[in-house]
Every structure is written in structure tokens, then in C-alpha cells.
Protein backbone atom coordinates (compact mmCIF):
# COMPACT_ATOMS: atom_id res chain seq x y z
CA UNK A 1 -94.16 -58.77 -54.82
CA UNK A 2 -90.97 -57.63 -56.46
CA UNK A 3 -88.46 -56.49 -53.64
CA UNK A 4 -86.98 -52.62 -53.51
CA UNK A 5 -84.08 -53.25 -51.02
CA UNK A 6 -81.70 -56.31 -51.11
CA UNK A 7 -78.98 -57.26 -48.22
CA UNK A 8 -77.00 -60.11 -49.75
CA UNK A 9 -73.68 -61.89 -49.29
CA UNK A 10 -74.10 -61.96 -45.47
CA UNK A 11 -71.04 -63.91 -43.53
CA UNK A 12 -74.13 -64.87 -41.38
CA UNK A 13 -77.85 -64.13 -41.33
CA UNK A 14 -79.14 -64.42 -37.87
CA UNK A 15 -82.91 -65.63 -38.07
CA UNK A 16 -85.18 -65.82 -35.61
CA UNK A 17 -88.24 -67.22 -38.08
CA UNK A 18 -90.86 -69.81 -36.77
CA UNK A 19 -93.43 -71.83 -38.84
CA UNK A 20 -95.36 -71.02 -35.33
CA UNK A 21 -95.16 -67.38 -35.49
CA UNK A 22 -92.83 -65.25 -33.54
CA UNK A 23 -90.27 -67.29 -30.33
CA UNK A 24 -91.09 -67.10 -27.04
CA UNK A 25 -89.67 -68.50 -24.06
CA UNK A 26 -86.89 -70.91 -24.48
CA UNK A 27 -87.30 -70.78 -28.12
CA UNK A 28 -85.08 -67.55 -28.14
CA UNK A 29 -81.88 -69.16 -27.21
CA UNK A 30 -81.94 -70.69 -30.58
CA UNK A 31 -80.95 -68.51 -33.61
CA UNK A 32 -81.04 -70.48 -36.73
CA UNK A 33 -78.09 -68.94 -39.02
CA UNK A 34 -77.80 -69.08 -42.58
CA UNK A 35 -74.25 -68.71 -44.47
CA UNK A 36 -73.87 -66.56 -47.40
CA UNK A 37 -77.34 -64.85 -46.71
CA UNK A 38 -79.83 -62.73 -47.34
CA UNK A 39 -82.58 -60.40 -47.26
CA UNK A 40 -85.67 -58.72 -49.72
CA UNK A 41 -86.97 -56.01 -48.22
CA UNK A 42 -90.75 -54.39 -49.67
CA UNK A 43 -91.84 -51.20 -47.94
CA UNK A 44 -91.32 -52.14 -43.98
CA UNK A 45 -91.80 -55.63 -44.32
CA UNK A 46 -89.02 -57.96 -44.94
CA UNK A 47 -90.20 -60.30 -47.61
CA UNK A 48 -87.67 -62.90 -48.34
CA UNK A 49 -84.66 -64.66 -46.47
CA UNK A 50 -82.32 -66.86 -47.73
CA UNK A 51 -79.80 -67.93 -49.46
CA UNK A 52 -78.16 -65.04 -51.80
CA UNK A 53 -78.48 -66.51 -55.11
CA UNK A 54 -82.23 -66.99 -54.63
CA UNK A 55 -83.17 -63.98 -52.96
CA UNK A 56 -81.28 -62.13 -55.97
CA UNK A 57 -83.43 -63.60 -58.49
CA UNK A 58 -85.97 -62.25 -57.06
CA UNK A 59 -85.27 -58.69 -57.22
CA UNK A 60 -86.24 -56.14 -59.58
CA UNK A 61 -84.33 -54.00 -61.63
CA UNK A 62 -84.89 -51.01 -59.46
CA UNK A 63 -83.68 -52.67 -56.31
CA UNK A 64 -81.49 -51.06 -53.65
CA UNK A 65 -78.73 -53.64 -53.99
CA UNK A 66 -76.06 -53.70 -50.28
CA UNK A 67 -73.29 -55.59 -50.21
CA UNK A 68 -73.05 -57.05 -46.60
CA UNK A 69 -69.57 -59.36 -47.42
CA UNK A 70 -67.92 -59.84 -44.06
CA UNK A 71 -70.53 -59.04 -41.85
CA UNK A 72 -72.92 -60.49 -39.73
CA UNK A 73 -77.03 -59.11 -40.83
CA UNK A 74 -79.16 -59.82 -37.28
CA UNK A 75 -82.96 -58.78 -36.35
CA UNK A 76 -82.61 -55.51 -33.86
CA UNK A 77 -83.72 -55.40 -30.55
CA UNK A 78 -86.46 -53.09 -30.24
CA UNK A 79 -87.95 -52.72 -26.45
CA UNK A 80 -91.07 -51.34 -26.21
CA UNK A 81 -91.92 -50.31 -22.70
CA UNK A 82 -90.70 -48.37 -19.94
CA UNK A 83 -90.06 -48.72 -16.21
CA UNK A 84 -91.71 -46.57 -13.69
CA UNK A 85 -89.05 -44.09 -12.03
């Protein structure tokens, strides 16, 4: 799968990636950070994190290409339920 959108050149890419699936518990305290990262993007899945010479060999020649020099790429925090008034 060729990626459409690249973020590369990252100060720091914040991970949160498990060989177990996604964190829990104590296991979110931990943020494994990568220098000089970066992230492939297909459709809404992210595809590919590392570092930025190998995740830009990997994209195509149609790729959205962003420059994120200087700055710090992190997963969002989405949350997903509500509290009763």
C-alpha cells in the first residue's frame, strides 16, 4: 500500500504502538519517542512510522508531502463518552 499523506522530519514522534495491541493501564505513562520522525498516512489509517528516510521511500509520487521540522507530531486525544448532567 503506497501512502497518500507523509508527516516527516518530526523533532519528536510521540508513539504509543504495542506489539500487544493498544496500552492500557500503566502502560500509558510510557510514550516511546522517535527523533527525526515520521508518518504514512493511507485513507484514515496511519500505515507507517518511523524513521524519515524510510518512511519517504515509501511514498508515492502523488503523496501529500508536510514538513513537520521543529515540531513535536503526537496521537490526539479523542474521548468518547459523556457524563450525565
Amino acid at each position: 500500500m503506497i501512502p497518500k499523506l507523509i508527516v516527516h522530519s518530526a523533532s519528536q514522534l510521540l508513539t504509543l504502538a504495542s506489539p500487544d495491541g493498544p496500552r492500557r493501564g500503566q502502560e500509558l505513562q510510557r510514550l516511546d519517542i522517535i527523533e527525526g520522525g515520521a508518518v504514512a498516512i493511507q485513507g484514515d489509517r496511519i500505515v507507517l512510522v518511523g524513521d524519515t528516510k524510510e518512511v519517504l521511500a515509501e511514498a508515492g509520487e502523488d503523496a501529500s508531502i508536510i514538513d513537520a521540522s521543529g515540531k513535536v507530531v503526537m496521537p490526539g486525544f479523542v474521548d468518547p463518552h459523556t457524563h450525565a448532567v
